[in-house]
C-alpha atoms as a PDB file:
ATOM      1  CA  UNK A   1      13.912  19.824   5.680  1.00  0.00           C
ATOM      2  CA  UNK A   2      15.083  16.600   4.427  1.00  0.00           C
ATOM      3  CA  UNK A   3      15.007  15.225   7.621  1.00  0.00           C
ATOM      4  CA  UNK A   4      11.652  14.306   5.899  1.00  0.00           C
ATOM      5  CA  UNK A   5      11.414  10.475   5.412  1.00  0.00           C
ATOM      6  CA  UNK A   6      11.060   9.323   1.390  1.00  0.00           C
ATOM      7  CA  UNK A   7      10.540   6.748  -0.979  1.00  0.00           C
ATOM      8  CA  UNK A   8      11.165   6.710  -4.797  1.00  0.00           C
ATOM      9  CA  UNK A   9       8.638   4.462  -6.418  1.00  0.00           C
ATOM     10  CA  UNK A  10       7.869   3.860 -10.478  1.00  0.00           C
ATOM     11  CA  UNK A  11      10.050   4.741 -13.241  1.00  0.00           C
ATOM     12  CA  UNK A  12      13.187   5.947 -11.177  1.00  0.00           C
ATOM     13  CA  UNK A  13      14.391   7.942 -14.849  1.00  0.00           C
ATOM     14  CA  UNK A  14      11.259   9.129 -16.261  1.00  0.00           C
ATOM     15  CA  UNK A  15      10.766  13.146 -17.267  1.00  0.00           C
ATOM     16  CA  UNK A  16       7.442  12.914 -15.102  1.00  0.00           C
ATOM     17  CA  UNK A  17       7.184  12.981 -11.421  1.00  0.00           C
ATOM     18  CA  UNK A  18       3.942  12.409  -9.327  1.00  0.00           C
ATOM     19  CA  UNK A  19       4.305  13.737  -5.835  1.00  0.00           C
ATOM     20  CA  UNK A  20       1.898  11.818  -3.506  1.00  0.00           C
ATOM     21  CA  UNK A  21       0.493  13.543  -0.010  1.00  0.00           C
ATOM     22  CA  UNK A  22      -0.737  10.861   2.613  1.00  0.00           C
ATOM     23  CA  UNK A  23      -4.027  11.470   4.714  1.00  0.00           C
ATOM     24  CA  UNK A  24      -4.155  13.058   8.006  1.00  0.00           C
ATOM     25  CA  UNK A  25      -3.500   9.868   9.922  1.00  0.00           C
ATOM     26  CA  UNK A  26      -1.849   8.419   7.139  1.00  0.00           C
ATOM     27  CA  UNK A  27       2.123   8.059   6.062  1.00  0.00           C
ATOM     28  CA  UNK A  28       3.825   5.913   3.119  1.00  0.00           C
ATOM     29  CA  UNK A  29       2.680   2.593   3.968  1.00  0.00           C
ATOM     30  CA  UNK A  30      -0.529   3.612   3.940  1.00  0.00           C
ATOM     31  CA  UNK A  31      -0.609   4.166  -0.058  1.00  0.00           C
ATOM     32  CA  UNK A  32       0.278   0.155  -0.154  1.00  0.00           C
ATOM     33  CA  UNK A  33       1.364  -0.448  -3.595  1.00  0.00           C
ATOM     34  CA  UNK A  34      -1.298   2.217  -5.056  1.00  0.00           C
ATOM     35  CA  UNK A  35       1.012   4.472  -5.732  1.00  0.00           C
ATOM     36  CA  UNK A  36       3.973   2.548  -7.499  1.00  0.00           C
ATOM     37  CA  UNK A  37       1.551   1.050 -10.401  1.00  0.00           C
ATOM     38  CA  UNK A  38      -0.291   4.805 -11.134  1.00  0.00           C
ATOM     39  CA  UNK A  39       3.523   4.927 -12.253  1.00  0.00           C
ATOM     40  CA  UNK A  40       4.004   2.770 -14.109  1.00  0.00           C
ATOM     41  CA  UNK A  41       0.987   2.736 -16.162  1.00  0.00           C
ATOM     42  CA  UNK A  42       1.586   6.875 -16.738  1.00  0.00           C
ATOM     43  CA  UNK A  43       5.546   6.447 -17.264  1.00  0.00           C
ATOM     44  CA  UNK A  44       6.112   8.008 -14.249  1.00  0.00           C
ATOM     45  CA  UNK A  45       8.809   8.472 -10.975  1.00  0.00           C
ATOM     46  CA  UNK A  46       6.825   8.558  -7.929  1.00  0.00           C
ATOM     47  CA  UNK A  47       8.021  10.701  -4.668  1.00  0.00           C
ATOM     48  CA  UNK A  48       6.116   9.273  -1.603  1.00  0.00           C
ATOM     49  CA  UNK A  49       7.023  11.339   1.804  1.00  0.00           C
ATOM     50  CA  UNK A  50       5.472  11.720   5.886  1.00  0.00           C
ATOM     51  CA  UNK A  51       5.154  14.886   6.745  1.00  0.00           C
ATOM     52  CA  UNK A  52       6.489  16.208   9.637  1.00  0.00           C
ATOM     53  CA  UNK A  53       5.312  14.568  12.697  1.00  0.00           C
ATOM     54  CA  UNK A  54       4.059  11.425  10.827  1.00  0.00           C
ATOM     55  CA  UNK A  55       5.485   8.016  10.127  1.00  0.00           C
ATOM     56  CA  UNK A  56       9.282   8.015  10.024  1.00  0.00           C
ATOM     57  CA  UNK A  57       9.509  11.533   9.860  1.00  0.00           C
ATOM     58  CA  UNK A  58      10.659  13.446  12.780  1.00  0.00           C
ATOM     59  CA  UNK A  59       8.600  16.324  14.371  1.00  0.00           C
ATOM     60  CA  UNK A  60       6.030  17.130  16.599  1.00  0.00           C
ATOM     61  CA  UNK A  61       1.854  17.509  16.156  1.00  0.00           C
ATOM     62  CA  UNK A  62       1.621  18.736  19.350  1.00  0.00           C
ATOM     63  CA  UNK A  63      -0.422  22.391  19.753  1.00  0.00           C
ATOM     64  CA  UNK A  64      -1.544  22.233  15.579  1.00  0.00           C
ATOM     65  CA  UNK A  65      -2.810  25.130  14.830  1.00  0.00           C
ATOM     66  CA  UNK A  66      -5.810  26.123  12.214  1.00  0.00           C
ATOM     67  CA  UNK A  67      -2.945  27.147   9.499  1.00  0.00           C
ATOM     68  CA  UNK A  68      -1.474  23.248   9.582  1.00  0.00           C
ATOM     69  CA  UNK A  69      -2.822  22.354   5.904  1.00  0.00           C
ATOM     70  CA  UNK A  70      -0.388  25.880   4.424  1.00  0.00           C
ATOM     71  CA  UNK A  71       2.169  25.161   6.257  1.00  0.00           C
ATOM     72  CA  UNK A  72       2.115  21.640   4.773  1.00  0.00           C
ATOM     73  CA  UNK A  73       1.698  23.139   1.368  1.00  0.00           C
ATOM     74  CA  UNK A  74       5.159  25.347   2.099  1.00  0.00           C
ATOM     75  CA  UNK A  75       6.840  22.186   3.475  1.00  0.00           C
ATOM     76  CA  UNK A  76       6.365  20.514   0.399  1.00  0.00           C
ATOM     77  CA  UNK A  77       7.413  23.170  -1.707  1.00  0.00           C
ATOM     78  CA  UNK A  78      10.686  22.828   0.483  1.00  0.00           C
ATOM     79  CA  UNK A  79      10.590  19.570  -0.801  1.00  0.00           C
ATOM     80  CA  UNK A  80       9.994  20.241  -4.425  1.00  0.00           C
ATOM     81  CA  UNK A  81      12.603  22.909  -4.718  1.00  0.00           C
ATOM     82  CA  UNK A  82      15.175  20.063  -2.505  1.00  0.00           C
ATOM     83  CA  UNK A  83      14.398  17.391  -5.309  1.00  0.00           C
ATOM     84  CA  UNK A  84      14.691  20.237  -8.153  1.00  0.00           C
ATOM     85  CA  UNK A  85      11.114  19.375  -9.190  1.00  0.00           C
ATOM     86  CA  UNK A  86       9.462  21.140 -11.752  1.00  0.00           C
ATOM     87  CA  UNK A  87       5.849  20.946 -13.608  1.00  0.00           C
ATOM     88  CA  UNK A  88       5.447  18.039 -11.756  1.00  0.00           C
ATOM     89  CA  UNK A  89       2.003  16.406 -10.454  1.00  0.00           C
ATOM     90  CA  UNK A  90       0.314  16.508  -7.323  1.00  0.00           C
ATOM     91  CA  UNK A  91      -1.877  13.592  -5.663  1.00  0.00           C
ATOM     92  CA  UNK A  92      -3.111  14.367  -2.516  1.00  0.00           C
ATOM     93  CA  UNK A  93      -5.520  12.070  -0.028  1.00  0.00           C
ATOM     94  CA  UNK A  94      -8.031  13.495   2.153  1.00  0.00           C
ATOM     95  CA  UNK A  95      -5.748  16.560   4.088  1.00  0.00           C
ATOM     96  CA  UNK A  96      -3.117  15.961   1.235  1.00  0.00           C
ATOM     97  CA  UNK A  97      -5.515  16.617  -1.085  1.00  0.00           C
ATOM     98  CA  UNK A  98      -6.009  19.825   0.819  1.00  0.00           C
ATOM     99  CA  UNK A  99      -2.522  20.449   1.049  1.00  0.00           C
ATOM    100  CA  UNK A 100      -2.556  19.952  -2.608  1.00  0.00           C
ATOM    101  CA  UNK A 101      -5.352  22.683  -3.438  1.00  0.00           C
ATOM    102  CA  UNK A 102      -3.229  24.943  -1.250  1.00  0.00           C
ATOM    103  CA  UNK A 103       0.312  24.220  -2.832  1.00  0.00           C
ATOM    104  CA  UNK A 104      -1.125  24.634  -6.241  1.00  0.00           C
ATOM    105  CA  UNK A 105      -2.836  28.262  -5.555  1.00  0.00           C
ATOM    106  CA  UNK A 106      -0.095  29.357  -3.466  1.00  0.00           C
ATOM    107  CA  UNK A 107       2.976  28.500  -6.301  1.00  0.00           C
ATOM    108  CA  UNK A 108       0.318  28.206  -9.473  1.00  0.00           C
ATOM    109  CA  UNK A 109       3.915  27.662 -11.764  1.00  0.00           C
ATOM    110  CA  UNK A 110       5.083  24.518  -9.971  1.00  0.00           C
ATOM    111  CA  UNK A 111       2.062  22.207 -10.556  1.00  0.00           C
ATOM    112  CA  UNK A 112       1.671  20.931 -14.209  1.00  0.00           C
ATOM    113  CA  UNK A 113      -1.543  18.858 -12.559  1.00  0.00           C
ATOM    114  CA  UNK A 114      -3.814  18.242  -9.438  1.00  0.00           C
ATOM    115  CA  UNK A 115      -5.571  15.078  -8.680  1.00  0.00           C
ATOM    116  CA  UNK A 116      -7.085  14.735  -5.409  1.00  0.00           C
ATOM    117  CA  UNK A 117      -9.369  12.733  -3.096  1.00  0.00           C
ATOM    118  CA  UNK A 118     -11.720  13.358  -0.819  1.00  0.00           C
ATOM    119  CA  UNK A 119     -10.047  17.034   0.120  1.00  0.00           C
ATOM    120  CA  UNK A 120     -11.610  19.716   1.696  1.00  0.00           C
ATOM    121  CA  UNK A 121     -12.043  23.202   0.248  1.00  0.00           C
ATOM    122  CA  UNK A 122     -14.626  24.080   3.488  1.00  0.00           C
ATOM    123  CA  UNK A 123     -15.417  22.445   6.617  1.00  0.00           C
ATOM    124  CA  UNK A 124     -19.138  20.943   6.618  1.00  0.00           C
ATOM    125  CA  UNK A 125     -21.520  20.049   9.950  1.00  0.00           C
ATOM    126  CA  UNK A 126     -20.732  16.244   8.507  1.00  0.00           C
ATOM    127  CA  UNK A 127     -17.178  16.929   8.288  1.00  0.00           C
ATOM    128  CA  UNK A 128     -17.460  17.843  12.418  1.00  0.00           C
ATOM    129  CA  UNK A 129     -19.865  15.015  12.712  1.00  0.00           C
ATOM    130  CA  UNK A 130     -17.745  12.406  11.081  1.00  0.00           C
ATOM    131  CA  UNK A 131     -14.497  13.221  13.116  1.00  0.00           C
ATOM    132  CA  UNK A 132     -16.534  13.435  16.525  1.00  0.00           C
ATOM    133  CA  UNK A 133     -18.120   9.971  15.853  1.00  0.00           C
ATOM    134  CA  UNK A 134     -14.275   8.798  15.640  1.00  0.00           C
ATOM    135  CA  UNK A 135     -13.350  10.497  18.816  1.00  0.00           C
ATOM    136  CA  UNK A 136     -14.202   7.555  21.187  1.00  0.00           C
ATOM    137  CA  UNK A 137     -12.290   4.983  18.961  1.00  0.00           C
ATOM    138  CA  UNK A 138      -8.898   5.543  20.805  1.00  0.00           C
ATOM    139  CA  UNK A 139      -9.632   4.711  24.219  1.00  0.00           C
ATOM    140  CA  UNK A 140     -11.681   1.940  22.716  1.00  0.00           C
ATOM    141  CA  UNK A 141      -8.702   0.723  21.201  1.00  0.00           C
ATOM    142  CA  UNK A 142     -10.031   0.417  17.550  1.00  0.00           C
ATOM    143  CA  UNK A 143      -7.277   2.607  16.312  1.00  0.00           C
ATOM    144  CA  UNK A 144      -4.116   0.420  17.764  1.00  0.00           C
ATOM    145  CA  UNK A 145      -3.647  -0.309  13.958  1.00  0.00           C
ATOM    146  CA  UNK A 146      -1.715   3.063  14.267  1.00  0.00           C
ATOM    147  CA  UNK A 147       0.841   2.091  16.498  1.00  0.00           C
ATOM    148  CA  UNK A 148       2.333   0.306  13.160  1.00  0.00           C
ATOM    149  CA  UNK A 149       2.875   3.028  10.992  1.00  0.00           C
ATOM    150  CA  UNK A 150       3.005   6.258  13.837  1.00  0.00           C
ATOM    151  CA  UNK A 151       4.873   3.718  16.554  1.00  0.00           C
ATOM    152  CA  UNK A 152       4.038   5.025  20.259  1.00  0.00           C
ATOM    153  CA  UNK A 153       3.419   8.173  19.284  1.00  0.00           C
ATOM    154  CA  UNK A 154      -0.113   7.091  16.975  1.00  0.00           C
ATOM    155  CA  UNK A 155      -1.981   8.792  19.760  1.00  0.00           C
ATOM    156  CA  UNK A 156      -0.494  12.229  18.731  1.00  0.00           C
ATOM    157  CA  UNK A 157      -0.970  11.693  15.339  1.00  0.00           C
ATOM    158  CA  UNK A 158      -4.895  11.064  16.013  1.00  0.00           C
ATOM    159  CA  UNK A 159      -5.560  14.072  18.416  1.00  0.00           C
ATOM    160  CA  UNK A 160      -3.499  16.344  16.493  1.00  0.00           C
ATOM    161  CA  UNK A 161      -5.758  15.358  13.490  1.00  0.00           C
ATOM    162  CA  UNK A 162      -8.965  14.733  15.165  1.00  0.00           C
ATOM    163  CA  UNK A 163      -8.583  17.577  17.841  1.00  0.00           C
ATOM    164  CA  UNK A 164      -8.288  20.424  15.051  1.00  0.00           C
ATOM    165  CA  UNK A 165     -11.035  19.659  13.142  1.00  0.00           C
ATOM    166  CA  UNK A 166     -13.401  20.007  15.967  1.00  0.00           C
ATOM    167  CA  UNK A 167     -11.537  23.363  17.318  1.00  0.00           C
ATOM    168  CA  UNK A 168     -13.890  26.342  17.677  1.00  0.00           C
ATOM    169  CA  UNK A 169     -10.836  28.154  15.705  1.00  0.00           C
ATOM    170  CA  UNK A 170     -11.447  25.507  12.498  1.00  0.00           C
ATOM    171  CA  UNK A 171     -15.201  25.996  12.027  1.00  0.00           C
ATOM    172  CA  UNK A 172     -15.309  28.754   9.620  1.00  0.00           C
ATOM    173  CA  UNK A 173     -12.213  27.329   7.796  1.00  0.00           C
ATOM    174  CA  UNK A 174     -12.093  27.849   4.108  1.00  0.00           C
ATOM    175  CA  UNK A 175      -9.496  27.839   1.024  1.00  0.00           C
ATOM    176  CA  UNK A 176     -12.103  28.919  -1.635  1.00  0.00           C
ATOM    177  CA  UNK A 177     -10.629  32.679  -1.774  1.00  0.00           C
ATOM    178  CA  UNK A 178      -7.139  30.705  -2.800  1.00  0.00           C
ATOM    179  CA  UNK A 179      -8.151  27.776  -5.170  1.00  0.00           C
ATOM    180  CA  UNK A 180      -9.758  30.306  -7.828  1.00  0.00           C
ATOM    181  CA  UNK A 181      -5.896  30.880  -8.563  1.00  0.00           C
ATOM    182  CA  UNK A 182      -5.423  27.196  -9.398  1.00  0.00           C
ATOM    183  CA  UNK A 183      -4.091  27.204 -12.617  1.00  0.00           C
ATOM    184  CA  UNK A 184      -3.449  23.479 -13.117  1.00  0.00           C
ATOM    185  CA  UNK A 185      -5.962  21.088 -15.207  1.00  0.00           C
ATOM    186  CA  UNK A 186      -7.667  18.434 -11.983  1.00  0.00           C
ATOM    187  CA  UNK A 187      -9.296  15.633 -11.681  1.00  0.00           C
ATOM    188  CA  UNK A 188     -11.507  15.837  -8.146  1.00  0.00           C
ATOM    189  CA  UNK A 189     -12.171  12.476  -6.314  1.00  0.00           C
ATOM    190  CA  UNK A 190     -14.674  11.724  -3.792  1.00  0.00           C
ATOM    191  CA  UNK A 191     -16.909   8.284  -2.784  1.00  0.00           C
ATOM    192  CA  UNK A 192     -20.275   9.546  -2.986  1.00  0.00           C
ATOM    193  CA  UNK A 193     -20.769   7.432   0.613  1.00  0.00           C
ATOM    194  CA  UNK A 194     -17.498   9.507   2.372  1.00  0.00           C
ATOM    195  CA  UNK A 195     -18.326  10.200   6.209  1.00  0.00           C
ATOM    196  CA  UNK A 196     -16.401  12.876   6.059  1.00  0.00           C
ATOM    197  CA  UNK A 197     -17.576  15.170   3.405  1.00  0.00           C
ATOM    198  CA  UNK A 198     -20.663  16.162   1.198  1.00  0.00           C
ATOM    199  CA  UNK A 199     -20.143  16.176  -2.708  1.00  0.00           C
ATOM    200  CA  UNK A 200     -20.066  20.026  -2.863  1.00  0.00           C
ATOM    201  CA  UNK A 201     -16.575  19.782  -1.973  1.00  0.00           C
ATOM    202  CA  UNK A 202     -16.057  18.189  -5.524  1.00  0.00           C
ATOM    203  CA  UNK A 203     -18.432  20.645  -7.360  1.00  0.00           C
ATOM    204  CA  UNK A 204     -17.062  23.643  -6.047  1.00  0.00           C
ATOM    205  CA  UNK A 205     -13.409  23.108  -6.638  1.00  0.00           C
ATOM    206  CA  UNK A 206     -14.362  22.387 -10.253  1.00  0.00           C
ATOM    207  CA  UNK A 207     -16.517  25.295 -10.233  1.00  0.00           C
ATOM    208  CA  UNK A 208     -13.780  27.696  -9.327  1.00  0.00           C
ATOM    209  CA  UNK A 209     -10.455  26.569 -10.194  1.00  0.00           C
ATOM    210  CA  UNK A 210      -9.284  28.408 -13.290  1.00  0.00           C
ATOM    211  CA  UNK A 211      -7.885  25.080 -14.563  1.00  0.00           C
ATOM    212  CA  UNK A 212      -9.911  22.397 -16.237  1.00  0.00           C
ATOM    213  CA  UNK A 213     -11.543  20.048 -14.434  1.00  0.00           C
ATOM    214  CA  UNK A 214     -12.560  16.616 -14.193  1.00  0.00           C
ATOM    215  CA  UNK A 215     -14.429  15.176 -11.541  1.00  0.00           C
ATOM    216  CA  UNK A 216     -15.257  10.900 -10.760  1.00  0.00           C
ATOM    217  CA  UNK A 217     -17.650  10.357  -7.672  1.00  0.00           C
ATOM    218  CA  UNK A 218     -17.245   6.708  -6.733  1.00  0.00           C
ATOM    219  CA  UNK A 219     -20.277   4.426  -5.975  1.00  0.00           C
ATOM    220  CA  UNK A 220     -20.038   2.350  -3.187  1.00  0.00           C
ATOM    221  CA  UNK A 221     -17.067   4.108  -1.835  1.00  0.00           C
ATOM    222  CA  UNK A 222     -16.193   5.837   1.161  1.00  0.00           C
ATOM    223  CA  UNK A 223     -13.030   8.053   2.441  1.00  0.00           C
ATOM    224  CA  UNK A 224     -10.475   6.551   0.563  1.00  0.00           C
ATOM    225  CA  UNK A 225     -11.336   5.792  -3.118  1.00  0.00           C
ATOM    226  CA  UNK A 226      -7.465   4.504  -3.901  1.00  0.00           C
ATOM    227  CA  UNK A 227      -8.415   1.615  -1.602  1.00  0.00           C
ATOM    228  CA  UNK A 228     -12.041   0.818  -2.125  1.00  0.00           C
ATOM    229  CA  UNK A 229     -12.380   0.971  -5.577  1.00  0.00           C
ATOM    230  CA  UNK A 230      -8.746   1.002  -6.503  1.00  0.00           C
ATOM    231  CA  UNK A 231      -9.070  -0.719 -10.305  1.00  0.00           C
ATOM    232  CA  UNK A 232     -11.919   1.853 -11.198  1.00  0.00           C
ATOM    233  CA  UNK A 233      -9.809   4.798  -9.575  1.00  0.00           C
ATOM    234  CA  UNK A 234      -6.481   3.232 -11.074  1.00  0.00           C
ATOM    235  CA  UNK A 235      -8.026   3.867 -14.826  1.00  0.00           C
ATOM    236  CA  UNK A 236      -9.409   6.939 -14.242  1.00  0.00           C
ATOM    237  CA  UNK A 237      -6.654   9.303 -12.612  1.00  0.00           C
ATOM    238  CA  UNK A 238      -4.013   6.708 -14.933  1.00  0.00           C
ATOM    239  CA  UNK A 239      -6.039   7.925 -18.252  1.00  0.00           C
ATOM    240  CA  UNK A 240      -6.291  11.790 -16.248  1.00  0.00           C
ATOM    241  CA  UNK A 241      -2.395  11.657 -16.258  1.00  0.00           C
ATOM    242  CA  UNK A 242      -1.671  10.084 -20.119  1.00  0.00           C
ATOM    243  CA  UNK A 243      -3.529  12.100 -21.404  1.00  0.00           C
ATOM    244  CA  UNK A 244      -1.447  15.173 -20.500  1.00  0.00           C
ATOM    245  CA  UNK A 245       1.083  14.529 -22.242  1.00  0.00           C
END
């Protein structure tokens, strides 16, 4: 399991740990320094991994199947229960914040809180159209910028997460049946201009999670909130976390 690559980030000592869960082409680089000052202005260690397959983590994305996103969620429980974690938080990007939704239904005792952005509770026709209008940009060569983080095998990495979105086997996919168990208060993130998702995704994991939630719909923002409005996103989901406590 812990062939898993890792970072520690923040307050190496503190009694609170955030757990952070990249995007489905993303890895640890990809948070930039994001991740290291939410820490530090909640008092808080950071944990920062790739999943399997991604990054500096071994593995293979080869022949993904429509289950990917649980067995993600039961990886990182692997990893939770390796670093002893308990009542800890969980921030999740895009398929991480799936993965997060998931982890936090299926082990409802583990999670002390959820924030997420842009994840998926249900696939949408602009979810399909979003990742189809991406399909031509590897053989164009506008997604290169993976070889830095993914190395040689970037094109993997971008099949495996473009491929599976568009499968016949994903269209009906769905986690609301699950996240009515989550028990854990949430704040729900989403750009109101993301290409790869409608705003129902927020409304409806705040409509039926048992926990309480919080929702903050970016204007002017796409995908990835964390990076295009980082200082509005950085006081809400810091003020989300302090105030836990």
């Amino acid at each position: 399991m812990m062939n898993l690559n890792w970072i520690e980030v923040g307050i190496k000592d503190a009694d609170q740990t955030i757990v952070f869960l990249h995007e489905g082409l993303g890895c640890i680089e990809m948070w930039r320094d994001y991740p290291n000052e939410l820490c530090l202005r909640t008092n808080s260690r950071g944990i920062i991994y790739d999943r399997a397959g991604y990054g500096k983590s071994p593995g293979s994305l080869k022949g993904r199947k429509a289950d990917y996103l649980h067995l993600a969620a039961d990886e990182l429980q692997d990893l939770a229960q390796h670093f002893n974690l308990k009542n800890f938080i969980l921030y999740g990007h895009s398929d991480g914040g799936s993965i997060s939704l998931i982890h936090a239904a299926k082990y409802p005792t583990n999670v002390k809180a959820l924030i997420t952005e842009a994840a998926h509770a249900f696939n949408e026709d602009v979810t399909i159209e979003g990742v189809l209008a991406a399909r031509p940009l590897l053989k164009e060569g506008k997604m290169d910028g993976l070889k830095k983080y993914h190395g040689q095998r970037y094109g993997e990495v971008f099949h495996a997460w473009n491929d599976i979105w568009l499968d016949d086997t994903f269209k009906e996919w769905n986690i609301e049946d699950e996240i009515v168990h989550i028990l854990a208060p949430n704040l729900i993130i989403q750009g109101e201009d993301d290409q790869y998702g409608t705003l129902r995704q927020v409304d409806r994991i705040c409509e039926i999670t048992k926990g309480k939630s919080q929702s903050f719909k970016p204007k002017n923002c796409g995908h990835a909130p964390f990076k295009e409005q980082r200082e509005q996103v950085l006081e809400i989901t810091s003020n989300f976390i302090n105030e836990l406590n």
